[in-house]
PDB file of N, CA and C in Angstrom:
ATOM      1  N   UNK A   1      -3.633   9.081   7.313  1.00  0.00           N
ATOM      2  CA  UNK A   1      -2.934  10.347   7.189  1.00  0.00           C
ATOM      3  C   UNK A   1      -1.769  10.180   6.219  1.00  0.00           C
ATOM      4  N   UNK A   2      -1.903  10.880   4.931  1.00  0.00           N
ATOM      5  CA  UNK A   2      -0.666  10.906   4.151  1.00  0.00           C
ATOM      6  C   UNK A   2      -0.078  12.202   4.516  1.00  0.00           C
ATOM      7  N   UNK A   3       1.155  12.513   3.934  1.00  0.00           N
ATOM      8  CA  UNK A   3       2.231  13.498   3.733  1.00  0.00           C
ATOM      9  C   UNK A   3       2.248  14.541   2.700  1.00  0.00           C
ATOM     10  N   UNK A   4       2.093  15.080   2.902  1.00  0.00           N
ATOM     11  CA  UNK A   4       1.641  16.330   1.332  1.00  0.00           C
ATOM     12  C   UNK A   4       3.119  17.215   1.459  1.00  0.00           C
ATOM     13  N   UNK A   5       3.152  17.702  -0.406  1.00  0.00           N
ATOM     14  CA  UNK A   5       3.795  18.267  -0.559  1.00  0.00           C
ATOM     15  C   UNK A   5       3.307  19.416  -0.901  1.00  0.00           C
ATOM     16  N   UNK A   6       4.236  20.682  -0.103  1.00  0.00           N
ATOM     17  CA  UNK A   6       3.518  21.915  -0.032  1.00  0.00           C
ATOM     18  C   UNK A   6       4.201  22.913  -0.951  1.00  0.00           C
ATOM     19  N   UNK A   7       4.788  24.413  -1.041  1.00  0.00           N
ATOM     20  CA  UNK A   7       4.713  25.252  -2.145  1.00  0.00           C
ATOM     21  C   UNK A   7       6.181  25.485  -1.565  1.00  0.00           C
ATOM     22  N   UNK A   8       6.669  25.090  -3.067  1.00  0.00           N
ATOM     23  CA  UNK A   8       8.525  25.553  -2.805  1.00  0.00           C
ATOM     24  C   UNK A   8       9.129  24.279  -3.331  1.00  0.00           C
ATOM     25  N   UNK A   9       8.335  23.363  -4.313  1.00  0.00           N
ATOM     26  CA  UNK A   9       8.892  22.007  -3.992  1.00  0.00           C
ATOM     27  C   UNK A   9      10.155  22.156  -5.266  1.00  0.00           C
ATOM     28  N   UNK A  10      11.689  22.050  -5.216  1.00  0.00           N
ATOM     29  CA  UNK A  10      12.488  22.422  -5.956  1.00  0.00           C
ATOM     30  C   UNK A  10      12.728  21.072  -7.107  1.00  0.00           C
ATOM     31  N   UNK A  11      11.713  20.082  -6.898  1.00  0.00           N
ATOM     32  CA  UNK A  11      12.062  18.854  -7.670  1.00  0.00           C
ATOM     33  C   UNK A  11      13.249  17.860  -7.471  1.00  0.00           C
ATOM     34  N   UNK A  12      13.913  18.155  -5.681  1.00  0.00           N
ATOM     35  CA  UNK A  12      15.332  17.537  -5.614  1.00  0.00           C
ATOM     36  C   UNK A  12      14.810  15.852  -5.442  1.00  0.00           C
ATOM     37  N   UNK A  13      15.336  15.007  -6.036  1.00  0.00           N
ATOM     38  CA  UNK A  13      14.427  13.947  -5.949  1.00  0.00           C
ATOM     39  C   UNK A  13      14.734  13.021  -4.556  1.00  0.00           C
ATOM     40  N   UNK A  14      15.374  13.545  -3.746  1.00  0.00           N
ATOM     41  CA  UNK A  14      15.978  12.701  -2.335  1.00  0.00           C
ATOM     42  C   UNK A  14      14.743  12.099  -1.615  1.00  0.00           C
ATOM     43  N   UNK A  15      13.550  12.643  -2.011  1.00  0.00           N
ATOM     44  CA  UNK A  15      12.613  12.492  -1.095  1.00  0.00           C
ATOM     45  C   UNK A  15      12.128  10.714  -1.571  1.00  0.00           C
ATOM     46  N   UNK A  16      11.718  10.678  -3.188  1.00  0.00           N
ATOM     47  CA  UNK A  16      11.844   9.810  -4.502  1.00  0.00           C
ATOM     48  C   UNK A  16      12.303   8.699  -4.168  1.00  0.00           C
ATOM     49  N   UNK A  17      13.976   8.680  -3.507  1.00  0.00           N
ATOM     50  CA  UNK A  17      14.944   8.294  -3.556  1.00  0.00           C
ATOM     51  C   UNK A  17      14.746   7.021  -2.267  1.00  0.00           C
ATOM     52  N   UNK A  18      14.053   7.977  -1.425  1.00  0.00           N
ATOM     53  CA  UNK A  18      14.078   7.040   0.488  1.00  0.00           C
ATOM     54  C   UNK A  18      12.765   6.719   0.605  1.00  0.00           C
ATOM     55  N   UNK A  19      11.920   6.752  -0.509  1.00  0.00           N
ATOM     56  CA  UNK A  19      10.370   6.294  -0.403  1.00  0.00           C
ATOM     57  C   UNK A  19      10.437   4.927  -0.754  1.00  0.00           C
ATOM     58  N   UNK A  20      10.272   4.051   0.840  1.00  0.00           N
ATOM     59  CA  UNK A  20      10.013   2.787   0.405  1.00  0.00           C
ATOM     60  C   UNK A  20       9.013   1.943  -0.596  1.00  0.00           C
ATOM     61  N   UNK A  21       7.796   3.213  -0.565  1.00  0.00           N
ATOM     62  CA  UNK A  21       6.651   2.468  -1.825  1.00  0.00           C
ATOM     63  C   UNK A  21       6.644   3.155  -2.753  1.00  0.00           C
ATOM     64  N   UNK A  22       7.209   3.419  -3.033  1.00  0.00           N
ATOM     65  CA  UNK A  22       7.258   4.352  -4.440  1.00  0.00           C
ATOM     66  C   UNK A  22       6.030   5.421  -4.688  1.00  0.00           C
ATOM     67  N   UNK A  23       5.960   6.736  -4.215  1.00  0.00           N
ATOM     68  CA  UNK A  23       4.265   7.362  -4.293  1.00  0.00           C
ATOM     69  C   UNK A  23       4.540   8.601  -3.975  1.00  0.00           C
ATOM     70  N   UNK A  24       6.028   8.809  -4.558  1.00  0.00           N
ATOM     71  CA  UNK A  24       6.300  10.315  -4.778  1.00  0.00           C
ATOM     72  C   UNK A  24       6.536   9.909  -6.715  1.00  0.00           C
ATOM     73  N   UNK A  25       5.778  11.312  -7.122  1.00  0.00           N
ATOM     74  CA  UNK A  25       6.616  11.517  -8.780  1.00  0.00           C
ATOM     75  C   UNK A  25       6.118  12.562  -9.084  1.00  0.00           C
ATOM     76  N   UNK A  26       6.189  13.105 -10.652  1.00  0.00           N
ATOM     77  CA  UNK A  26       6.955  12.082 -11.195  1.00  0.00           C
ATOM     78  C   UNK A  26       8.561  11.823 -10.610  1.00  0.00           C
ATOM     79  N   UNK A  27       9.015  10.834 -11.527  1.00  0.00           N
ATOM     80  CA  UNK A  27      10.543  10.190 -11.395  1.00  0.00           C
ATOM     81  C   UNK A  27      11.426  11.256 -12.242  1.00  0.00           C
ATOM     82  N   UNK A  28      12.587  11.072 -12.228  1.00  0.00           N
ATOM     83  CA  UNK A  28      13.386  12.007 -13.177  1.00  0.00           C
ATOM     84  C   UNK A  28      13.175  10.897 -14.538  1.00  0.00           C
ATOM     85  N   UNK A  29      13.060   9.681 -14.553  1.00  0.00           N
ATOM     86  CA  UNK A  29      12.675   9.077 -16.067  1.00  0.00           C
ATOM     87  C   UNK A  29      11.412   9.213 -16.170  1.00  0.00           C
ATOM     88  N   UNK A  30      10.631   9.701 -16.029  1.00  0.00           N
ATOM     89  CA  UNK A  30       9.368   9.539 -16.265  1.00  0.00           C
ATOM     90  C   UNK A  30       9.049  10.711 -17.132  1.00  0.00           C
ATOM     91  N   UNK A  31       8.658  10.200 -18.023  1.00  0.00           N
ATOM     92  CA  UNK A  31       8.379  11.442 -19.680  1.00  0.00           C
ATOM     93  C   UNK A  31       8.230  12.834 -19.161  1.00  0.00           C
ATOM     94  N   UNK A  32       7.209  12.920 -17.973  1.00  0.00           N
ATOM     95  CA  UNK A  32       6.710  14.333 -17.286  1.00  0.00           C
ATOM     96  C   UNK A  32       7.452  15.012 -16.623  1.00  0.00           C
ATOM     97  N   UNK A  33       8.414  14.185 -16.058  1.00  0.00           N
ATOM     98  CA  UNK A  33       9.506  14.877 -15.009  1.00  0.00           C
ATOM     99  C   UNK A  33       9.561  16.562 -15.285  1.00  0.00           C
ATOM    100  N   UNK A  34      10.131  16.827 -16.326  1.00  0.00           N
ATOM    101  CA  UNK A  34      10.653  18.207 -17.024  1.00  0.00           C
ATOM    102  C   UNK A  34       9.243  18.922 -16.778  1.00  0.00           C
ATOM    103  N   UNK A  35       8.044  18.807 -17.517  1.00  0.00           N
ATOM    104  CA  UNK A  35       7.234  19.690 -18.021  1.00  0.00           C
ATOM    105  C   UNK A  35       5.931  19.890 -16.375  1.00  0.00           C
ATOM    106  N   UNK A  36       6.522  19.233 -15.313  1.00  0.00           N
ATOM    107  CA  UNK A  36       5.887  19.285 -13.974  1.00  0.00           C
ATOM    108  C   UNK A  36       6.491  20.524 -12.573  1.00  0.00           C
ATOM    109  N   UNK A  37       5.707  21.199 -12.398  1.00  0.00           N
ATOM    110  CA  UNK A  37       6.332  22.207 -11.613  1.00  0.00           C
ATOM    111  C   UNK A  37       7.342  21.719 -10.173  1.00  0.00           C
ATOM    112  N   UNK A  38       6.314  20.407  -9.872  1.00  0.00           N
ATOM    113  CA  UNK A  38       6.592  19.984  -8.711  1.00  0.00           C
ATOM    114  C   UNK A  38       6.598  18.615  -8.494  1.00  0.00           C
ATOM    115  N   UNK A  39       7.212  17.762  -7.140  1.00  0.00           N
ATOM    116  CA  UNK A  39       6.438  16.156  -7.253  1.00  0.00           C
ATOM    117  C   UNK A  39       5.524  16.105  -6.510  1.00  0.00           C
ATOM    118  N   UNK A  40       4.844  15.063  -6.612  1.00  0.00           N
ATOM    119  CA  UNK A  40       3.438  14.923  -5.831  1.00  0.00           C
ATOM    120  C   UNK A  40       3.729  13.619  -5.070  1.00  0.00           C
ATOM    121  N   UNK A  41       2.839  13.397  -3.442  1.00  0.00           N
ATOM    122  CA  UNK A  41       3.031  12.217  -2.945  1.00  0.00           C
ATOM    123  C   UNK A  41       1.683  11.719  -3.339  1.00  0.00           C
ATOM    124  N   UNK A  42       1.285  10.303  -3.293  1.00  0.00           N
ATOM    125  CA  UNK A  42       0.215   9.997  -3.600  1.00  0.00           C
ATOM    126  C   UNK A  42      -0.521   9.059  -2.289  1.00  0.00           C
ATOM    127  N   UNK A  43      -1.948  10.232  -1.607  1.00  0.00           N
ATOM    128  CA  UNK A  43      -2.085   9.978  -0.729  1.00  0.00           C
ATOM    129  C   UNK A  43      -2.503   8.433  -0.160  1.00  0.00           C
ATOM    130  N   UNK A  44      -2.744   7.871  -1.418  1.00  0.00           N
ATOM    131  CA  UNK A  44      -3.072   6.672  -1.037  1.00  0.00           C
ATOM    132  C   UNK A  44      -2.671   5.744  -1.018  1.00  0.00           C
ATOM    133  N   UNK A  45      -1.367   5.740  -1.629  1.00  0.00           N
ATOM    134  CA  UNK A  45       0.085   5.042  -1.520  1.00  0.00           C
ATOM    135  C   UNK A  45       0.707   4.706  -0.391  1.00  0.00           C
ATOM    136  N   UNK A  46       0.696   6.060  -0.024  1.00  0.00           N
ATOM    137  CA  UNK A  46       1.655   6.598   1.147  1.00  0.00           C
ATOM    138  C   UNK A  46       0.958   5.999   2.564  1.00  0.00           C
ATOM    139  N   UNK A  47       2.121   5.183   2.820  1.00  0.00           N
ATOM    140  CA  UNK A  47       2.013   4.547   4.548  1.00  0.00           C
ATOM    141  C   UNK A  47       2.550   5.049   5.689  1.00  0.00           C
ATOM    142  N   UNK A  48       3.036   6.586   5.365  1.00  0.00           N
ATOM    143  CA  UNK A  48       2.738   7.417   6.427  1.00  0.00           C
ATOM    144  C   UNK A  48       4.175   7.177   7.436  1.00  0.00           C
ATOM    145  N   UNK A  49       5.240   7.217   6.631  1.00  0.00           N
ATOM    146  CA  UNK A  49       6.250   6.276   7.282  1.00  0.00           C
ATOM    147  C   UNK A  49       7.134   7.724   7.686  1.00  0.00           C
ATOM    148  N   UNK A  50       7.407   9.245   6.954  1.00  0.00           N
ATOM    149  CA  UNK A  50       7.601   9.925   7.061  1.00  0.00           C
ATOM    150  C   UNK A  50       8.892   9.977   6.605  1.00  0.00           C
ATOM    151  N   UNK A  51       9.715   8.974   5.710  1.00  0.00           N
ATOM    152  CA  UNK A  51      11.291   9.095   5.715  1.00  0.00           C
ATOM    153  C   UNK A  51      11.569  10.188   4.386  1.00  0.00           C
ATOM    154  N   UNK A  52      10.597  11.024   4.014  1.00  0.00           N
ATOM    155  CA  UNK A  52      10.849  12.062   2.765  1.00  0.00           C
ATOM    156  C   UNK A  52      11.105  13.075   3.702  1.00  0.00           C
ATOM    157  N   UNK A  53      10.221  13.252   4.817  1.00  0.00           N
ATOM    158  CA  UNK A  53      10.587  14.446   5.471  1.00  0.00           C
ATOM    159  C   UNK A  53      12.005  15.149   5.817  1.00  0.00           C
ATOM    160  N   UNK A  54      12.648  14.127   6.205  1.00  0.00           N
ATOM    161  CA  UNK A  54      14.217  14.258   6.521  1.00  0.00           C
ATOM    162  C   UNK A  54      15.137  14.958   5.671  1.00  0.00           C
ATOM    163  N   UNK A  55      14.885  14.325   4.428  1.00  0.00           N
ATOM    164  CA  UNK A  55      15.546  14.451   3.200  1.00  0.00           C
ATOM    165  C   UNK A  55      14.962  15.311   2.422  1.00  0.00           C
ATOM    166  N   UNK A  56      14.165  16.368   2.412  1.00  0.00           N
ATOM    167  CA  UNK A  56      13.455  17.102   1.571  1.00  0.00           C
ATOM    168  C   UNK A  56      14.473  18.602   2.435  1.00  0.00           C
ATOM    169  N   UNK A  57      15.194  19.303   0.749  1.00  0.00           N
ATOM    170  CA  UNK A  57      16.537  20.322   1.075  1.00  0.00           C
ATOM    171  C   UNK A  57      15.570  21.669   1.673  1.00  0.00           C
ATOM    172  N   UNK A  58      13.936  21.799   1.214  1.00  0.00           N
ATOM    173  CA  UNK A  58      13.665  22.918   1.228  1.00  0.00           C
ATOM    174  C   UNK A  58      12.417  22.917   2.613  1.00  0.00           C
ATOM    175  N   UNK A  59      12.293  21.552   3.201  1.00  0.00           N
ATOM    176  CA  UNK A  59      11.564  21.425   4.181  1.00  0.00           C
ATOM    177  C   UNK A  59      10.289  21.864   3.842  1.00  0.00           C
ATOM    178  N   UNK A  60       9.496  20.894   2.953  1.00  0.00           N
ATOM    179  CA  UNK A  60       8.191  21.852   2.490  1.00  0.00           C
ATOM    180  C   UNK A  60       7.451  20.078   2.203  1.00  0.00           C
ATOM    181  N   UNK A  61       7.847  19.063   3.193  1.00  0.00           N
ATOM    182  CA  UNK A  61       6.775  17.687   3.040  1.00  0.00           C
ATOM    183  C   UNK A  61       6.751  17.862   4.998  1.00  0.00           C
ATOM    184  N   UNK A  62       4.664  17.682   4.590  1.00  0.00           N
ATOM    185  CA  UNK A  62       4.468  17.606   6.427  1.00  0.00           C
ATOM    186  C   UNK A  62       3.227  16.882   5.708  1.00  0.00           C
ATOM    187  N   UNK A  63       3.142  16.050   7.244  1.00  0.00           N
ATOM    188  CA  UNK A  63       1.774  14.833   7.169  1.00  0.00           C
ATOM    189  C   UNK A  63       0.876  16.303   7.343  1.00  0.00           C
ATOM    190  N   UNK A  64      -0.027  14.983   6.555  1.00  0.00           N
ATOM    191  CA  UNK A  64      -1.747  16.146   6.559  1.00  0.00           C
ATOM    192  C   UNK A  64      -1.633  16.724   7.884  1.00  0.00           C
ATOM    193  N   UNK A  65      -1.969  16.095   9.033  1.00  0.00           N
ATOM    194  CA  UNK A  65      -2.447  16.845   9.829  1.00  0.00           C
ATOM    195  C   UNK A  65      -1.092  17.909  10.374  1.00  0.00           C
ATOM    196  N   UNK A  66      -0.194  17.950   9.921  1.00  0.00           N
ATOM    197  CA  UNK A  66       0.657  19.091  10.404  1.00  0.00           C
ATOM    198  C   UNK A  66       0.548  20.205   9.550  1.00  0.00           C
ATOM    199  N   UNK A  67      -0.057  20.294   8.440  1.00  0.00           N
ATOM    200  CA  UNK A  67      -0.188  20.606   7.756  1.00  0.00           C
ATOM    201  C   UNK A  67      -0.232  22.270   7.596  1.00  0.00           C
ATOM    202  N   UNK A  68       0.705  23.115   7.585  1.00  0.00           N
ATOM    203  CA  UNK A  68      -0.019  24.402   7.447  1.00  0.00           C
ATOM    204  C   UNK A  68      -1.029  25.109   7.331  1.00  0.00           C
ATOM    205  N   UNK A  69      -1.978  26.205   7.746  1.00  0.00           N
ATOM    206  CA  UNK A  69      -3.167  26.491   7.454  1.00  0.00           C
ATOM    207  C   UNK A  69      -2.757  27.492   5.632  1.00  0.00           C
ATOM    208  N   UNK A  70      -1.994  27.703   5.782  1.00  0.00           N
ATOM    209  CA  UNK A  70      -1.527  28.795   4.749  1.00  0.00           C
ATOM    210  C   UNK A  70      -1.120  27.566   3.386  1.00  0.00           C
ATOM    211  N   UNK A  71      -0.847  26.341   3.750  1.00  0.00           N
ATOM    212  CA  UNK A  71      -0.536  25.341   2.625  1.00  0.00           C
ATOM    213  C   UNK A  71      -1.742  24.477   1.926  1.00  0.00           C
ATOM    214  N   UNK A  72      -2.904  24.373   3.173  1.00  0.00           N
ATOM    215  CA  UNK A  72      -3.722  23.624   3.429  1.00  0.00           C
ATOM    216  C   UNK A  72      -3.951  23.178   1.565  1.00  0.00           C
ATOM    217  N   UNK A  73      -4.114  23.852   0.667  1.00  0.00           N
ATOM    218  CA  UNK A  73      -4.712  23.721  -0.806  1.00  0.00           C
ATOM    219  C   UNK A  73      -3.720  22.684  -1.115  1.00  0.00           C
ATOM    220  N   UNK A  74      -2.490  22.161  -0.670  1.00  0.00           N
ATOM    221  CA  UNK A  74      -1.391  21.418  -1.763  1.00  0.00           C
ATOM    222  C   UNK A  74      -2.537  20.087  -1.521  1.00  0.00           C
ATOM    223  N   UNK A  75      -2.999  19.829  -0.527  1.00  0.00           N
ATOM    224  CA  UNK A  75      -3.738  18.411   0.084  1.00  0.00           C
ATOM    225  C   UNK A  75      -4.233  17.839  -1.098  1.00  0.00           C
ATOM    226  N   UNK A  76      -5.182  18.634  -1.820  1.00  0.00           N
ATOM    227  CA  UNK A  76      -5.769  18.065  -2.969  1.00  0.00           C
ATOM    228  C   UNK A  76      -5.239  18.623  -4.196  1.00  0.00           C
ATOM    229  N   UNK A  77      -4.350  19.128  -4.182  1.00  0.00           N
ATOM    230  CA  UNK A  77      -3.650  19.377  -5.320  1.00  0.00           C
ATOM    231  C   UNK A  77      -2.515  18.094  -5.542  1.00  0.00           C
ATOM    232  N   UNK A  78      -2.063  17.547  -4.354  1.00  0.00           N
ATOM    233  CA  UNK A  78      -1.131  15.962  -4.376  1.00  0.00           C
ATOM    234  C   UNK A  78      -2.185  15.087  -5.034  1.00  0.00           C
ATOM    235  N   UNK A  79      -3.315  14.919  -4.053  1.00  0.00           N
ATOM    236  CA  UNK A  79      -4.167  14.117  -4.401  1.00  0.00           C
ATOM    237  C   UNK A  79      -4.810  14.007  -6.272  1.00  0.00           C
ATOM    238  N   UNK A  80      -5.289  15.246  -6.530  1.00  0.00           N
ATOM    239  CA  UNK A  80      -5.680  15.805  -8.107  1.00  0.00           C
ATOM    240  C   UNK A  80      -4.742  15.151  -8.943  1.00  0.00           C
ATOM    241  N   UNK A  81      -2.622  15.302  -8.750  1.00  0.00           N
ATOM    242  CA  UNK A  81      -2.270  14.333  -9.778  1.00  0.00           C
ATOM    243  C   UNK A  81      -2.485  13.049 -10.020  1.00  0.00           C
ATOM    244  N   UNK A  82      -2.872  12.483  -9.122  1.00  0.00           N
ATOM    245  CA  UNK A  82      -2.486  10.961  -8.901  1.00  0.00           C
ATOM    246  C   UNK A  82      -4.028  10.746  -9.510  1.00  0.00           C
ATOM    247  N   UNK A  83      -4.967  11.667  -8.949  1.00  0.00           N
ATOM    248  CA  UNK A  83      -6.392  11.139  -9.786  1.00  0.00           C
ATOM    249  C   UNK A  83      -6.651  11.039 -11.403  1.00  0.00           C
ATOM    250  N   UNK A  84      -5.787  12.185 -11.707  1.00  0.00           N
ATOM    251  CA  UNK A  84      -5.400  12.102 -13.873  1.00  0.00           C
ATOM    252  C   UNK A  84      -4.687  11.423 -13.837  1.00  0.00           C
ATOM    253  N   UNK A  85      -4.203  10.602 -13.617  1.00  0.00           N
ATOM    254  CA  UNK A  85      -3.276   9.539 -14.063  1.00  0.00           C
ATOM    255  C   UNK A  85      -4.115   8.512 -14.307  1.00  0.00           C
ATOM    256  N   UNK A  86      -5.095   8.392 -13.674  1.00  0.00           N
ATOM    257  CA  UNK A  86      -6.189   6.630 -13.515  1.00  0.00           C
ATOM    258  C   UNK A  86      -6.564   6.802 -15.213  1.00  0.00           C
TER     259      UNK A  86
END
């Protein structure tokens, strides 16, 4: 079970910041930062540890299975960035 990020994400990077494995981005250095609507967690990164939740200002990161029925689409839309990147 990873953590998805759902619709509202304001780009505050706190979440970035307390991710022990690094598998939120992009980063604010990372070339894309600017031209990306949102960050993405990357589900297969992610060990499910939950410490973005806390720290996210707009409350819009929940593990899959909490997942909103009304959000349900971000699931593979997190997943979709991390797959163009390979």
């Amino acid at each position: 079970m990873a953590y998805v990020i759902a619709d509202g994400c304001t780009k505050d990077t706190a979440c970035v910041d307390v991710c022990p494995v690094d598998c939120i981005h992009p980063r604010k250095e990372e070339p894309n930062f600017e031209s990306e609507a949102r960050l993405y967690i990357n589900p297969v990164d992610c060990i499910d540890c939950g410490a973005c939740v806390p720290v996210c200002p707009v409350t819009i990161i929940f593990a899959l299975d909490d997942l909103p029925p009304e959000s349900a689409q971000f699931a593979p839309i997190n997943a979709d960035w991390y797959a163009k990147k390979v």
